[in-house]
Protein backbone atom coordinates (compact mmCIF):
# COMPACT_ATOMS: atom_id res chain seq x y z
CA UNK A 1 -141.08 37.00 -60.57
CA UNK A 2 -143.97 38.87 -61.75
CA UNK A 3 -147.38 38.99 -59.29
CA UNK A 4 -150.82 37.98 -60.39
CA UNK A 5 -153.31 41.19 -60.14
CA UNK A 6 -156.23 38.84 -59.66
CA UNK A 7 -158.40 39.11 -57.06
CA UNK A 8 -157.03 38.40 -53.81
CA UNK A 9 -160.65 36.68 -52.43
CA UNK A 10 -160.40 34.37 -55.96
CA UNK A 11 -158.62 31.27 -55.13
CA UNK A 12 -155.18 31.38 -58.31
CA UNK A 13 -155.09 28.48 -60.58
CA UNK A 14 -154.16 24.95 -58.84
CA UNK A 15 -155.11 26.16 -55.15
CA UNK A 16 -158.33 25.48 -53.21
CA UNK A 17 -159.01 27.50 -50.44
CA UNK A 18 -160.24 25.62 -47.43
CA UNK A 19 -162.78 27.99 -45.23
CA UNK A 20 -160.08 28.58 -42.83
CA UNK A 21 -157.59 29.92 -45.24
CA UNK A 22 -160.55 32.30 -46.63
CA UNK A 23 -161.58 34.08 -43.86
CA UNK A 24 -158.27 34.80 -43.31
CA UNK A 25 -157.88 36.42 -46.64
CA UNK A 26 -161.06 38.07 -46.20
CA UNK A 27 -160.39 39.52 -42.45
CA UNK A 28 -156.72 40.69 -43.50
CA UNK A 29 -158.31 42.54 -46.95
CA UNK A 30 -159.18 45.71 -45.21
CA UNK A 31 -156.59 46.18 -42.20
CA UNK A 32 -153.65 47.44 -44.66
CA UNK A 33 -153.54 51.05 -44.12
CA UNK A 34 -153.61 50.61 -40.29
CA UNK A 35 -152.02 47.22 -39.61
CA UNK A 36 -148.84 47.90 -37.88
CA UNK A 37 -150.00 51.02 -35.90
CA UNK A 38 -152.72 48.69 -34.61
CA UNK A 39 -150.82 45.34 -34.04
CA UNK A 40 -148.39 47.90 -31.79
CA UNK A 41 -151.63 49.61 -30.02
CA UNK A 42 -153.02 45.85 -29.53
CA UNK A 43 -150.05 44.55 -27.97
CA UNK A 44 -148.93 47.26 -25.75
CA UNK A 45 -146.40 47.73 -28.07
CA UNK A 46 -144.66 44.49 -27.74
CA UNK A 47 -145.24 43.19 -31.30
CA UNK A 48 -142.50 45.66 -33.18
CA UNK A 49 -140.10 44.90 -29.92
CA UNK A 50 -141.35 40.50 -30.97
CA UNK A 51 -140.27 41.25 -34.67
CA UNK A 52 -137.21 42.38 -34.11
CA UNK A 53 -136.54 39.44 -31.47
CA UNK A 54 -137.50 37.53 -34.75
CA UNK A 55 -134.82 39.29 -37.01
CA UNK A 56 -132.25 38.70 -34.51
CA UNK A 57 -133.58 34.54 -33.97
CA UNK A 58 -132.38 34.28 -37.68
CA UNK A 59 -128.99 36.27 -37.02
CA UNK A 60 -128.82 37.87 -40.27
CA UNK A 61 -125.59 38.74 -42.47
CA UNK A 62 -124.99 40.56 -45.29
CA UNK A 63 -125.64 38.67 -48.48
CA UNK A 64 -127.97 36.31 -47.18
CA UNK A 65 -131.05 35.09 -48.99
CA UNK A 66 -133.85 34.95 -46.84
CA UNK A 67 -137.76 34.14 -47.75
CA UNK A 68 -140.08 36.33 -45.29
CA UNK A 69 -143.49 34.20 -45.11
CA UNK A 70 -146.46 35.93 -44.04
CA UNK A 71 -144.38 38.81 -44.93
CA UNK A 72 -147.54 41.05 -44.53
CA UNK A 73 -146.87 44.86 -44.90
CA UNK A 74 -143.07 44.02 -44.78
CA UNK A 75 -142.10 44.94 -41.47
CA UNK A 76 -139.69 42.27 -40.92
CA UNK A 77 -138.90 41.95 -44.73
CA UNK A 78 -137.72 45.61 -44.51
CA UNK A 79 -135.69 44.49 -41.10
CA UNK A 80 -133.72 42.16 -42.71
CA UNK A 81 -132.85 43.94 -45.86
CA UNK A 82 -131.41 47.01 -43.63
CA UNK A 83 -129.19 43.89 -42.47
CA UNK A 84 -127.96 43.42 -45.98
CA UNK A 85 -129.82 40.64 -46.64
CA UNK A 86 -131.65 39.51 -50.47
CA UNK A 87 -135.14 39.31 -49.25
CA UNK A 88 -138.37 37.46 -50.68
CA UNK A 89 -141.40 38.53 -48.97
CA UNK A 90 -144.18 36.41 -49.76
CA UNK A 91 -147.71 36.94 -48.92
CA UNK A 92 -151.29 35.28 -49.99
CA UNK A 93 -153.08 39.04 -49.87
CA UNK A 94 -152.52 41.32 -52.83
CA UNK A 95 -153.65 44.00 -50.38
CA UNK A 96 -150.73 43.82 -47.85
CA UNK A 97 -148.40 42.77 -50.29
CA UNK A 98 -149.46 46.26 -52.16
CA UNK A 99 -148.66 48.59 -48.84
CA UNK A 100 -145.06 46.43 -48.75
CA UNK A 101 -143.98 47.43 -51.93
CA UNK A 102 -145.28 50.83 -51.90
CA UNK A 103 -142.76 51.23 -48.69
CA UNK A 104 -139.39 50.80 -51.05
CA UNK A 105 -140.22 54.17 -52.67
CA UNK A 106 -138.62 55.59 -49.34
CA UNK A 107 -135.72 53.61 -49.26
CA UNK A 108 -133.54 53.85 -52.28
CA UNK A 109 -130.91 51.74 -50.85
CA UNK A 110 -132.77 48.60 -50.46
CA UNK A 111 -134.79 48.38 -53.41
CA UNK A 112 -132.78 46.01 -55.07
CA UNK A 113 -132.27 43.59 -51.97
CA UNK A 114 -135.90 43.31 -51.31
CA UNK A 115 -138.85 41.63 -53.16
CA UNK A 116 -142.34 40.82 -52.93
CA UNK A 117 -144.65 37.95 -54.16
CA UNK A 118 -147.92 36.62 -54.05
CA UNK A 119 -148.26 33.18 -53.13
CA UNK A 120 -148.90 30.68 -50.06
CA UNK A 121 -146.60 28.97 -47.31
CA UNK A 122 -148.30 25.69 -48.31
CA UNK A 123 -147.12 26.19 -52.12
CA UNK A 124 -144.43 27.88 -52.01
CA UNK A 125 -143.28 28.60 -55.78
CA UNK A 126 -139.61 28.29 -55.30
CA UNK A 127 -137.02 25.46 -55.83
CA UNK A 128 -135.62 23.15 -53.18
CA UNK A 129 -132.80 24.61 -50.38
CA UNK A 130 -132.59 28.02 -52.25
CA UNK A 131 -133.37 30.30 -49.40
CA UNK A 132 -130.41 30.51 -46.05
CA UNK A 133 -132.98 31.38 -44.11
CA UNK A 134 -137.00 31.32 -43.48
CA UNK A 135 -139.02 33.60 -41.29
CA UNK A 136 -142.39 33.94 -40.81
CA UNK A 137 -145.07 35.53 -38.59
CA UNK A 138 -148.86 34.83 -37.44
CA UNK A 139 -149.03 32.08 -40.19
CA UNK A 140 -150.02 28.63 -38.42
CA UNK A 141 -152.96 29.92 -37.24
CA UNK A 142 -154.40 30.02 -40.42
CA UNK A 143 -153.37 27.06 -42.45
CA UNK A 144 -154.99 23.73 -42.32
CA UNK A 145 -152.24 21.34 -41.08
CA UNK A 146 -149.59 23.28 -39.69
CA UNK A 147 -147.18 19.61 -39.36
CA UNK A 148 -147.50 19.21 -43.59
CA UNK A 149 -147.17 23.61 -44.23
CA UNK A 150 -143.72 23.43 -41.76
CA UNK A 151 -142.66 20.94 -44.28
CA UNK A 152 -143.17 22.92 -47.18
CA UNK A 153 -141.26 26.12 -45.26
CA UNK A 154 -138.71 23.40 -44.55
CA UNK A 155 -138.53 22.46 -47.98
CA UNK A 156 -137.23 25.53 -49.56
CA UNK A 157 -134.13 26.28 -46.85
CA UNK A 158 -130.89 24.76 -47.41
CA UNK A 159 -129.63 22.11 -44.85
CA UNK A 160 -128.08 24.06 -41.70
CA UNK A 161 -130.53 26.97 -42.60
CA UNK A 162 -132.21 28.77 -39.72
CA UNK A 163 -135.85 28.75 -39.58
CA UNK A 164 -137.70 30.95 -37.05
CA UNK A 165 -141.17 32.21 -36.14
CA UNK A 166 -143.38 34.64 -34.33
CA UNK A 167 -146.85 33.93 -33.32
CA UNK A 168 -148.87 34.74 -30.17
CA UNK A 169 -149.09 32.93 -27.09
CA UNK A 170 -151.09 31.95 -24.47
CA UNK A 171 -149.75 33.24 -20.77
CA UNK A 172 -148.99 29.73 -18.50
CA UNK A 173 -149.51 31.79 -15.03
CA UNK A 174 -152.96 31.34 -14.60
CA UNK A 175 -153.31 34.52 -12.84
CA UNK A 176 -151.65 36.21 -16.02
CA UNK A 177 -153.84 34.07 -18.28
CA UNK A 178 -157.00 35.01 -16.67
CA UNK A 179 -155.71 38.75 -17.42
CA UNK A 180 -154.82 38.31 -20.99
CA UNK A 181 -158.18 36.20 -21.38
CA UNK A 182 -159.93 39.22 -19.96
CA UNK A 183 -157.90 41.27 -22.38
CA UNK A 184 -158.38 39.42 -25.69
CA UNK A 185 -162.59 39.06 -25.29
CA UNK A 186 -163.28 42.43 -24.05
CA UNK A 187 -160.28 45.35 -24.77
CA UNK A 188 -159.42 43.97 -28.20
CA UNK A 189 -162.87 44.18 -29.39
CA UNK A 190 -163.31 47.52 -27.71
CA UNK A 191 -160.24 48.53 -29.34
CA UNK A 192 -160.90 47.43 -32.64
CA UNK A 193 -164.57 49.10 -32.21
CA UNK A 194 -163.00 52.33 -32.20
CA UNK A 195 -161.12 51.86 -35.40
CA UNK A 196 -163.22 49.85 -37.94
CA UNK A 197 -165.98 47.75 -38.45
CA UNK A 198 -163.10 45.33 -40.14
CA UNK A 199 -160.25 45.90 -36.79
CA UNK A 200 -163.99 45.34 -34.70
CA UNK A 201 -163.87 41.84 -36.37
CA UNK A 202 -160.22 41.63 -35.80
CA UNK A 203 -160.79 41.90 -31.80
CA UNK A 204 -163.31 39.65 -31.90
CA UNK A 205 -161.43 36.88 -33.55
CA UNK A 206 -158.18 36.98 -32.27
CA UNK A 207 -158.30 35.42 -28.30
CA UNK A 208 -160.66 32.62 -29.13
CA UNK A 209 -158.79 31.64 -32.17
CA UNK A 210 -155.14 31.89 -30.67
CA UNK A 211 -156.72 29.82 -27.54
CA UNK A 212 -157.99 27.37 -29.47
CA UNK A 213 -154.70 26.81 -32.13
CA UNK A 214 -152.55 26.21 -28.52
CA UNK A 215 -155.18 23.88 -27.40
CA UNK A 216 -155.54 21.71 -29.97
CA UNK A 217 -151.22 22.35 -31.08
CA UNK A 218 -149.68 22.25 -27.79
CA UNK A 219 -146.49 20.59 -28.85
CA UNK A 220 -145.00 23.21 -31.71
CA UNK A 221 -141.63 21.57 -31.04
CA UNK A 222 -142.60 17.98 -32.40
CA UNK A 223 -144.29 19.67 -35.43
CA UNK A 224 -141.04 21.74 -36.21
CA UNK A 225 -139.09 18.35 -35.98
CA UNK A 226 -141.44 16.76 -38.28
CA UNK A 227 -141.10 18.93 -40.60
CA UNK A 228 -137.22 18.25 -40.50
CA UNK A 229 -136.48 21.16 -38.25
CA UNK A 230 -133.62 20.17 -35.46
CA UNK A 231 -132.75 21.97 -32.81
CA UNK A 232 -135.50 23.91 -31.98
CA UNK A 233 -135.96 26.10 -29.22
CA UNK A 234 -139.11 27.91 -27.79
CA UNK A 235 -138.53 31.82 -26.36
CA UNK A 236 -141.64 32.83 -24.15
CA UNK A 237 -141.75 36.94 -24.60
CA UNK A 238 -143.81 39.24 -22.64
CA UNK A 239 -145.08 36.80 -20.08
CA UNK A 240 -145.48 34.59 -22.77
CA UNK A 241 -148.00 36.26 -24.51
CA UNK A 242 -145.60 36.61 -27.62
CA UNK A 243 -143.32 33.26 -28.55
CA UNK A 244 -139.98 33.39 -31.33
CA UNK A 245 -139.48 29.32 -32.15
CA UNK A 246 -136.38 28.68 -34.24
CA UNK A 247 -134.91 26.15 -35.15
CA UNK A 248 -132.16 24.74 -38.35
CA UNK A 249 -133.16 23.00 -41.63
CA UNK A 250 -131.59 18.90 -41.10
CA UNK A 251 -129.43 18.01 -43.58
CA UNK A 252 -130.93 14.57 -44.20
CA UNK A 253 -135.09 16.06 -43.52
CA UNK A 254 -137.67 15.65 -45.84
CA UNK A 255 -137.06 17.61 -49.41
């Protein structure tokens, strides 16, 4: 599948992009070069040691054909092709999607199990239960109805298919929450400040806007099962500040 070289802040043909959805595209366009460095620094560390709790949620075997969404730089698209998985990592920012495939240069042995492609998790441009397996990271933040985009992801896995996600979480100790709160407004904009006027808007954004998606989406379980997701299960990681949800594709869900 070939990738359109348009510009990534120009909405493709058939797709209109809802405020939300562009200021994500517009806040992710310059944090390439230093994205997972920073998402490690940010975290403590804890995001690589969440992606590969992700890798291991979808329990990956050789031969496999998994579609990464939100596939970003490719971290966890490269994880699961070292498995021996056939991997489509999909992406809505030509810019990430550009460091991804730049990475296969330095491994030879999984360029042909690994693949990258522009597109979005609410469209996805594939056919029906083609994929074993979905993963995907940071995404329902940033789409407009999470409930309709996990039917989409749904969509393209085939029945008995494992589905599983990473996002950030909120910590339920309240001691612990008023610590990450404290965190998130003040030493991730600090952080970013240091960096880049673009990471300086990354700090800024991030606590209020993870906050307010698990205020206002408490119950990620009964969104998973509407989108024809059973047996889903919910792993609280660093003191809940990181959360892997999986769960497997229904045979009779919504197609």
């Amino acid at each position: 599948m070939s990738d359109p070289q348009s510009s990534p802040l120009v909405a493709p043909a058939g797709s209109s992009r809802s405020a939300r959805k562009q200021h994500a595209l517009e806040l992710f366009a310059g944090l390439p070069r230093r994205y997972d460095r920073m998402g490690a620094i940010m975290s403590f560390g804890q995001d690589p040691r969440w992606r590969r709790a992700l890798v291991e949620a979808i329990d990956p075997k050789p031969g496999m054909r998994v579609l990464d969404v939100a596939t970003g730089t490719g971290l966890v698209a490269y994880q699961l092709a070292a498995r021996g998985c056939e991997v489509v990592g999909l992406d809505q920012s030509v810019q990430m999607l550009d460091l991804a495939r730049s990475r296969r240069a330095g491994r030879p042995p999984l360029q042909g199990r690994i693949e990258f492609v522009l597109g979005e998790a609410e469209r996805l441009p594939f056919d029906s239960a083609s994929f074993d397996a979905l993963s995907f990271t940071y995404l329902l933040r940033y789409v407009d109805d999470p409930s309709a985009t996990m039917t989409e992801l749904a969509r393209v896995v085939r029945p008995g298919g494992v589905i599983a996600m990473l996002e950030f979480g909120v910590p339920p100790a309240a001691p612990l929450r008023l610590l990450w709160r404290a965190y998130t407004r003040l030493g991730l904009p600090l952080l970013g400040r240091l960096v880049s006027p673009a990471w300086l808007e990354v700090g800024r954004f991030l606590g209020p806007n993870i906050e307010a998606f698990h205020r206002h989406q408490p119950d990620l379980e009964r969104i998973w099962r509407s989108g024809g997701i059973g047996a889903v299960t919910v792993r609280r990681m660093s003191f809940g500040a990181g959360l892997i949800v999986s769960g497997v594709r229904d045979g009779n869900g919504p197609v």
